[in-house]
N, C-alpha and C. Protein backbone atom coordinates (compact mmCIF):
# COMPACT_ATOMS: atom_id res chain seq x y z
N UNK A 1 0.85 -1.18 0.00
CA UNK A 1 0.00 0.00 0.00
C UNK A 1 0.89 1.24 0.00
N UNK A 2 0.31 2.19 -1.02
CA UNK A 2 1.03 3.47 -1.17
C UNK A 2 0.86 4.18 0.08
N UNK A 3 2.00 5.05 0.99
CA UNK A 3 1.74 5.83 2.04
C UNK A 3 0.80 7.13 1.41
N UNK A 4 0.14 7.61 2.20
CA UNK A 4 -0.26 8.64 1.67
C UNK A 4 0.15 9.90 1.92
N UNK A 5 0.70 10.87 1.54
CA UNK A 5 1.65 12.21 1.70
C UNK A 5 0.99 13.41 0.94
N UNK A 6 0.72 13.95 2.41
CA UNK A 6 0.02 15.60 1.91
C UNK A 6 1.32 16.39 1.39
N UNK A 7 1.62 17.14 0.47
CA UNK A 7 2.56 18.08 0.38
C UNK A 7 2.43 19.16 1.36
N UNK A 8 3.63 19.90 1.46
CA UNK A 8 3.91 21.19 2.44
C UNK A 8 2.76 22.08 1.98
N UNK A 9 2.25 22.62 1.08
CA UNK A 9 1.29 23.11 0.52
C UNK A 9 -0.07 22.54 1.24
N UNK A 10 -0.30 21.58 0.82
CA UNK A 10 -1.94 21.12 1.24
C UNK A 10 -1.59 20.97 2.76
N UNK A 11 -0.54 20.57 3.50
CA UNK A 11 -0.84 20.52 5.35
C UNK A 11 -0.82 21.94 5.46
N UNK A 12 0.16 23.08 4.92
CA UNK A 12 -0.21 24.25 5.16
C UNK A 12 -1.91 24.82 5.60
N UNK A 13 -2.50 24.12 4.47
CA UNK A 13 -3.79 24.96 4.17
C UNK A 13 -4.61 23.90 5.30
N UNK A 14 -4.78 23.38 5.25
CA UNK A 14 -5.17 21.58 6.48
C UNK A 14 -4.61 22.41 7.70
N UNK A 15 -3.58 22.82 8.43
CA UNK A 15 -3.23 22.78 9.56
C UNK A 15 -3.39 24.67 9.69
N UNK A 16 -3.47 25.05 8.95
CA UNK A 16 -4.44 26.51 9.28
C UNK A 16 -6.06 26.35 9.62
N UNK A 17 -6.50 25.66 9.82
CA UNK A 17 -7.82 25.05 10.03
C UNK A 17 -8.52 24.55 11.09
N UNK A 18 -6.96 23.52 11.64
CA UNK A 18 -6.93 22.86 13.01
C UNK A 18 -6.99 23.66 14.36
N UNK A 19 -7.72 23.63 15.11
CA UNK A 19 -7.69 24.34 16.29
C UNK A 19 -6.51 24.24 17.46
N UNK A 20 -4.95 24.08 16.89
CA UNK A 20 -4.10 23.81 17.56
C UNK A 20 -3.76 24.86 18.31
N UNK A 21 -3.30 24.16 19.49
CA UNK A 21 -3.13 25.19 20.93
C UNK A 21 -4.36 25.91 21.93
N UNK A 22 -5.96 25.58 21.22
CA UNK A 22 -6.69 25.30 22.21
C UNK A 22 -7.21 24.73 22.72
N UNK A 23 -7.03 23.39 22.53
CA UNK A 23 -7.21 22.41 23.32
C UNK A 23 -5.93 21.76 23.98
N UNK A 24 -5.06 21.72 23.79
CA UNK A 24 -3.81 21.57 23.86
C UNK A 24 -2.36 21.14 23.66
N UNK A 25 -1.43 21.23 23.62
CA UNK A 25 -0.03 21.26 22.72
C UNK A 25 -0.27 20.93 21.46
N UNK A 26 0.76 20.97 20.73
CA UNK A 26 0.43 21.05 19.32
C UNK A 26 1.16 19.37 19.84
N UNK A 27 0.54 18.32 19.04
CA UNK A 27 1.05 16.94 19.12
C UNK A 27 2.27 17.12 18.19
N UNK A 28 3.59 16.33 18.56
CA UNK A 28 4.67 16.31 17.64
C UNK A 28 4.37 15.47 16.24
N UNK A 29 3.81 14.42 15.90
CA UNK A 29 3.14 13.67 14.87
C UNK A 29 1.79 14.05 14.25
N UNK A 30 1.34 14.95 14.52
CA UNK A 30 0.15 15.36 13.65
C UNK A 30 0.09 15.02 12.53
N UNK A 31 1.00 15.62 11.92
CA UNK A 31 0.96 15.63 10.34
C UNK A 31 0.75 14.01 9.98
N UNK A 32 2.07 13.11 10.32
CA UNK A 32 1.77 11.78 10.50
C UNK A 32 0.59 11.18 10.78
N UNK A 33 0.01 11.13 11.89
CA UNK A 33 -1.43 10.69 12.26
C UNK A 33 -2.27 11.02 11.12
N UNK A 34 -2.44 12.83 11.03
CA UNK A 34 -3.59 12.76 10.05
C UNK A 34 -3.61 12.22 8.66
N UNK A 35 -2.12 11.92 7.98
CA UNK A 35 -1.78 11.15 7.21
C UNK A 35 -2.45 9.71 6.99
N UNK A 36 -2.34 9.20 8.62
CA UNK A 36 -3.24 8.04 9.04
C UNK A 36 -4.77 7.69 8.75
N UNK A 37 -5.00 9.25 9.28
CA UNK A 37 -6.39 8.99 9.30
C UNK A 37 -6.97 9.16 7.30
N UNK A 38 -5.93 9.77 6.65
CA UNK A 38 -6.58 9.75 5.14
C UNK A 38 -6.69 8.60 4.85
N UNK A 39 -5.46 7.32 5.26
CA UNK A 39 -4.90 6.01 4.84
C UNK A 39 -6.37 5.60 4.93
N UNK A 40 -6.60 5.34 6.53
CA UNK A 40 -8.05 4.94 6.53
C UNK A 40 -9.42 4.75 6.03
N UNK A 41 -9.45 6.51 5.88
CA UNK A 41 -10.95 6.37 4.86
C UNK A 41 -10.38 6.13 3.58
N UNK A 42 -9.28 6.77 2.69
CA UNK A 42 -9.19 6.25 1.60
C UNK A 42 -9.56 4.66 1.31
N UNK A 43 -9.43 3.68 2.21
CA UNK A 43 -8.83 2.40 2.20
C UNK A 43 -9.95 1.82 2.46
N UNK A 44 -10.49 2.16 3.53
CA UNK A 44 -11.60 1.28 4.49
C UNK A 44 -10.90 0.50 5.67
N UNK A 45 -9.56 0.29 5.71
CA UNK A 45 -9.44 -0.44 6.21
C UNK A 45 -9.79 0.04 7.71
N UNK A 46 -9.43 -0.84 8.81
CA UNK A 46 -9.45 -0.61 9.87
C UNK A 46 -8.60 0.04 10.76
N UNK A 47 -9.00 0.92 11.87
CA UNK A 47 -7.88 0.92 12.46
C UNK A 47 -6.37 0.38 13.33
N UNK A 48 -6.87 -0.79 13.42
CA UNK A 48 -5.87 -1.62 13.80
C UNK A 48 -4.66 -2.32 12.02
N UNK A 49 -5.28 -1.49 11.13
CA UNK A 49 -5.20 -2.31 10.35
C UNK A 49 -3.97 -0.79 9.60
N UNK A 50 -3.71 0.26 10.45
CA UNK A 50 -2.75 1.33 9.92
C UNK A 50 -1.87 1.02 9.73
N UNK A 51 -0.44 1.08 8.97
CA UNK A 51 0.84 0.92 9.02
C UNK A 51 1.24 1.40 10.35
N UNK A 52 2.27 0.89 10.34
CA UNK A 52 3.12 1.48 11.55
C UNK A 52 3.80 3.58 11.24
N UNK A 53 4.07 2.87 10.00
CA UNK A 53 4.89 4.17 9.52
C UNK A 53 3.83 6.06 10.04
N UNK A 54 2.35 5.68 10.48
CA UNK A 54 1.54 6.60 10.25
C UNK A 54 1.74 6.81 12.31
N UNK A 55 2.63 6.02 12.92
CA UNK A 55 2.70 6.14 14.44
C UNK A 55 1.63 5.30 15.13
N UNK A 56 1.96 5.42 16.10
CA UNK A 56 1.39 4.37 17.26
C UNK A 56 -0.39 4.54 17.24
């Protein structure tokens, strides 16, 4: 399975959006995770079913 990779461009415009820092810290893997979470719906698969590469 292809990873899926937002460019610097599209997380730019994606992470101007996110309500980071009021709820709290900015997570160090964001970008990663939400990477995750595209894998997912793109896929169907499950969540147990993420690569590793997208973090714990």
């Amino acid at each position: 399975m292809t990873r899926v990779q937002l460019t610097n461009e599209e997380w730019e415009f994606i992470g101007s959006h996110l309500p980071i820092g009021e709820y709290g810290p900015y997570p160090e893997r964001l970008r990663q995770q939400f990477e995750g979470v595209i894998w997912r719906f793109k896929t169907g698969g499950q969540w147990r079913e993420i690569p590793q590469e997208f973090g714990p």
